[in-house]
C-alpha atoms as a PDB file:
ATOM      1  CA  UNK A   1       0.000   0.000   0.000  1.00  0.00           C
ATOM      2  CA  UNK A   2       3.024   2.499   0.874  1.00  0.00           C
ATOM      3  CA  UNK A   3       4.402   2.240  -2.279  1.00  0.00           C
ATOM      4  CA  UNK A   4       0.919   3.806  -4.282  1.00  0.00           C
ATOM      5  CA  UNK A   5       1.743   7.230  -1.989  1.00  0.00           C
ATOM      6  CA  UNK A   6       3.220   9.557  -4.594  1.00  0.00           C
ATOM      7  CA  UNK A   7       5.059  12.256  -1.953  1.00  0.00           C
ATOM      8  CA  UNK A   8       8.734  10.335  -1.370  1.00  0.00           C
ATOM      9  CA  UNK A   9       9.267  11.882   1.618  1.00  0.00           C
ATOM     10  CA  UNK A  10       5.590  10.236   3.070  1.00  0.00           C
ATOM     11  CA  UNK A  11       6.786   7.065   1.932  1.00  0.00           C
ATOM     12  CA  UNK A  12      10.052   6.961   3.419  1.00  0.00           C
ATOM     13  CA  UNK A  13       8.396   7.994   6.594  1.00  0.00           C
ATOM     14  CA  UNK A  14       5.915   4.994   6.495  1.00  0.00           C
ATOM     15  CA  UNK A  15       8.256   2.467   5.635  1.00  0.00           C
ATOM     16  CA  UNK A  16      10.971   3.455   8.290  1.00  0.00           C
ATOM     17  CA  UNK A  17       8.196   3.618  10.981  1.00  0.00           C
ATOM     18  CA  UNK A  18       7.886   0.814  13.471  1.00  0.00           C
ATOM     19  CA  UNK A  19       4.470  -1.302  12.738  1.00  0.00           C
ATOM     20  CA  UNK A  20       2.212  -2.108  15.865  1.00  0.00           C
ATOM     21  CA  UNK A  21      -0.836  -4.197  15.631  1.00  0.00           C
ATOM     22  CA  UNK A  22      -3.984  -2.191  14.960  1.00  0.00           C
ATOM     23  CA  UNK A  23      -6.173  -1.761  18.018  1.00  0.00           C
ATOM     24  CA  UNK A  24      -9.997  -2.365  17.272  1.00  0.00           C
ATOM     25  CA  UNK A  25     -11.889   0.344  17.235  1.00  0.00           C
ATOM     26  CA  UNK A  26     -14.354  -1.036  19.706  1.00  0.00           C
ATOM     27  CA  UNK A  27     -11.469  -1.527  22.317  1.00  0.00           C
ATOM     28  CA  UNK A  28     -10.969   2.331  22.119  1.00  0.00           C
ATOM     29  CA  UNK A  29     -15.175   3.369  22.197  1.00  0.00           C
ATOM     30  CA  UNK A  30     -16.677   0.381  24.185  1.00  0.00           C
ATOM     31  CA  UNK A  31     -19.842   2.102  24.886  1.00  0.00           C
ATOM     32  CA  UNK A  32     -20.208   3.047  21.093  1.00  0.00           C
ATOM     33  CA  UNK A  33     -23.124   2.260  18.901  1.00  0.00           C
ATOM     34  CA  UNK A  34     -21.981  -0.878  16.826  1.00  0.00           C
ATOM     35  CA  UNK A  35     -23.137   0.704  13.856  1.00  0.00           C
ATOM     36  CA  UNK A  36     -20.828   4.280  14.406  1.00  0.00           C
ATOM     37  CA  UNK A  37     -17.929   1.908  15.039  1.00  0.00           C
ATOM     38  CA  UNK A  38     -18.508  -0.101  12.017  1.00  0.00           C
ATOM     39  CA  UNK A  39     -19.117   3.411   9.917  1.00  0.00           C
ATOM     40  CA  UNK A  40     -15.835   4.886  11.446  1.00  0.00           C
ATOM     41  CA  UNK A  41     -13.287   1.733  10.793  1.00  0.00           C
ATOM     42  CA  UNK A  42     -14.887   2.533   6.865  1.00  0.00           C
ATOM     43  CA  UNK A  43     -13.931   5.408   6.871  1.00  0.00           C
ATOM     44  CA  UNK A  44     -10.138   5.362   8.544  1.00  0.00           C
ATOM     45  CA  UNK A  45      -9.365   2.733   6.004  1.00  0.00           C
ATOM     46  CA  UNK A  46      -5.998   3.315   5.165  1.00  0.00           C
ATOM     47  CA  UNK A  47      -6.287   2.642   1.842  1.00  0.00           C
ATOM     48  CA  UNK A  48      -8.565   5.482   0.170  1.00  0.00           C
ATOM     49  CA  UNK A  49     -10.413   3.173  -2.374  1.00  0.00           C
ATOM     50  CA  UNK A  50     -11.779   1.505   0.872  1.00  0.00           C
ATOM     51  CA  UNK A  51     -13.058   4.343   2.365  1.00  0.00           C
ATOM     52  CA  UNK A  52     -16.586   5.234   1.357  1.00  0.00           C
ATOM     53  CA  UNK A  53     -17.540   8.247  -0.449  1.00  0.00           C
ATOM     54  CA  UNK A  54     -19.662  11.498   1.390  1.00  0.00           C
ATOM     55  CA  UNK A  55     -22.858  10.233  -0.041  1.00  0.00           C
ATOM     56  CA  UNK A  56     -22.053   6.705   0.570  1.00  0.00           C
ATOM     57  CA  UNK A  57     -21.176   7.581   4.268  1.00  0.00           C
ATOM     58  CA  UNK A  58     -24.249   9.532   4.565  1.00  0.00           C
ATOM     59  CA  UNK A  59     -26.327   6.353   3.184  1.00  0.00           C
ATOM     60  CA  UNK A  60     -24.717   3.864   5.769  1.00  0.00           C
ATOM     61  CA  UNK A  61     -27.420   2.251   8.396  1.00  0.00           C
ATOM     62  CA  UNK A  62     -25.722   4.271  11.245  1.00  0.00           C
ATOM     63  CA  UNK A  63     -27.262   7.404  10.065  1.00  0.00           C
ATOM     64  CA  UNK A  64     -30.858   5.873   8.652  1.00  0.00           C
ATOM     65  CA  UNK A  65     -32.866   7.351  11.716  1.00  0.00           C
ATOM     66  CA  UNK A  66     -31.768  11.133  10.609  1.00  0.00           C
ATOM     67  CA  UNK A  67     -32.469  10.031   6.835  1.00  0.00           C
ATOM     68  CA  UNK A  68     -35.508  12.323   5.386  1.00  0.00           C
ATOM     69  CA  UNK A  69     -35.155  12.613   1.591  1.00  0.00           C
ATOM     70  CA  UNK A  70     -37.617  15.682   1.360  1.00  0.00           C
ATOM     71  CA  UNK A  71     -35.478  17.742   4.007  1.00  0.00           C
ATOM     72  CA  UNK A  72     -32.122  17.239   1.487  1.00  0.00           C
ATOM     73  CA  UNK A  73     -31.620  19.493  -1.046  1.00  0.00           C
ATOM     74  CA  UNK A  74     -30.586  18.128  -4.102  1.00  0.00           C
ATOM     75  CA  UNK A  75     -28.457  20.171  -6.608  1.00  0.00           C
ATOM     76  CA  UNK A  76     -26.761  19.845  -9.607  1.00  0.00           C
ATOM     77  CA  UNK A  77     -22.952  19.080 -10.302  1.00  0.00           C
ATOM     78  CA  UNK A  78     -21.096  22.323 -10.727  1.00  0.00           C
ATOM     79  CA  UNK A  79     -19.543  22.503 -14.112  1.00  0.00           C
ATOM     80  CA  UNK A  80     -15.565  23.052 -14.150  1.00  0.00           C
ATOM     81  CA  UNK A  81     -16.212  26.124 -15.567  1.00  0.00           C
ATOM     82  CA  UNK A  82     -16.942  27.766 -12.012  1.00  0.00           C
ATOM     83  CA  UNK A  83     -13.246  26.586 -11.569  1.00  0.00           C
ATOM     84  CA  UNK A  84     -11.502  28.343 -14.178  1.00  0.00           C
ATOM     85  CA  UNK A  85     -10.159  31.119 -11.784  1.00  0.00           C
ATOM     86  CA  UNK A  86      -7.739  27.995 -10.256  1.00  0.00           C
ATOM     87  CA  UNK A  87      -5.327  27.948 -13.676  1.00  0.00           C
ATOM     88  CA  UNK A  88      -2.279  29.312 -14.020  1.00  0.00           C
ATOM     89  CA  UNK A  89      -2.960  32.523 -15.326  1.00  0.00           C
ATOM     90  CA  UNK A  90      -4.543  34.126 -11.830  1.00  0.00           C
ATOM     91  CA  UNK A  91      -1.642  32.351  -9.857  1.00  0.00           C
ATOM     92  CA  UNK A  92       0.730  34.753 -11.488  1.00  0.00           C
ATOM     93  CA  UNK A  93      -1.534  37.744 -11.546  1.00  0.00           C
ATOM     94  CA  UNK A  94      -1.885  37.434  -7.926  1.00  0.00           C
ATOM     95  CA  UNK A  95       1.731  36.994  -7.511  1.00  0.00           C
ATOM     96  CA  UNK A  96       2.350  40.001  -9.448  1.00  0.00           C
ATOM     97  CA  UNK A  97      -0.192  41.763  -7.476  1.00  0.00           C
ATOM     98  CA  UNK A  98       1.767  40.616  -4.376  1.00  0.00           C
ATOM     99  CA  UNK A  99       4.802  42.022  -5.169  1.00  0.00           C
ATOM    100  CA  UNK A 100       3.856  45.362  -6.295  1.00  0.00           C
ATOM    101  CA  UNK A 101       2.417  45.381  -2.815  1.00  0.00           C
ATOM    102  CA  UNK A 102       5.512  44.516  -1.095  1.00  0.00           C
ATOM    103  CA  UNK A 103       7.586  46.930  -3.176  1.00  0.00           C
ATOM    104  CA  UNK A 104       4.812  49.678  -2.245  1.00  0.00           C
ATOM    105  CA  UNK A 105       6.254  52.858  -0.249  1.00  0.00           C
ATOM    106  CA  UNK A 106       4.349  56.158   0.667  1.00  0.00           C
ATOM    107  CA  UNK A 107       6.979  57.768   1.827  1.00  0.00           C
END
């Protein structure tokens, strides 16, 4: 699993460390609700593709008593448009921007 973590520096870290034996999660919460332990160990999977997604979290039995479909909004995916600001182009405007600030002097 170590060896899918892109950052070197993370992986060097995870190999050198010393492995222990995982405690179970009920060991740490004993008075926890079966079904929130069984949720949380989901989601602290180490491995990402284990983990569930937000809306497959959200769907798990642990939360089925707060469940009301016509309370949730529902929306539409936001096209990547909206996003366009994040490209290169504004990095270096606001760079620019920066250091004409710094450089600034009233006096």
């Amino acid at each position: 699993m170590v060896y899918q973590i892109r950052n070197e520096m993370a992986r060097r870290y995870l190999g050198n460390i010393r492995k222990k034996p995982p405690v179970p999660v009920a060991q740490k919460f004993p008075h926890a609700d079966p079904l929130a332990l069984r949720l949380l160990k989901r989601m602290l999977a180490f491995d990402p593709k284990d983990r569930p997604s937000a809306e497959e979290a959200l769907a798990d039995p642990y939360f089925r008593s707060l469940s009301n479909v016509d309370r949730e909004p529902s929306t539409h995916p936001i096209s990547k448009l909206e996003f366009e600001f994040e490209q290169g182009k504004l990095a270096k405007d606001v760079r620019e921007l920066i250091y004409r600030e710094v450089q600034f002097s009233p006096f």
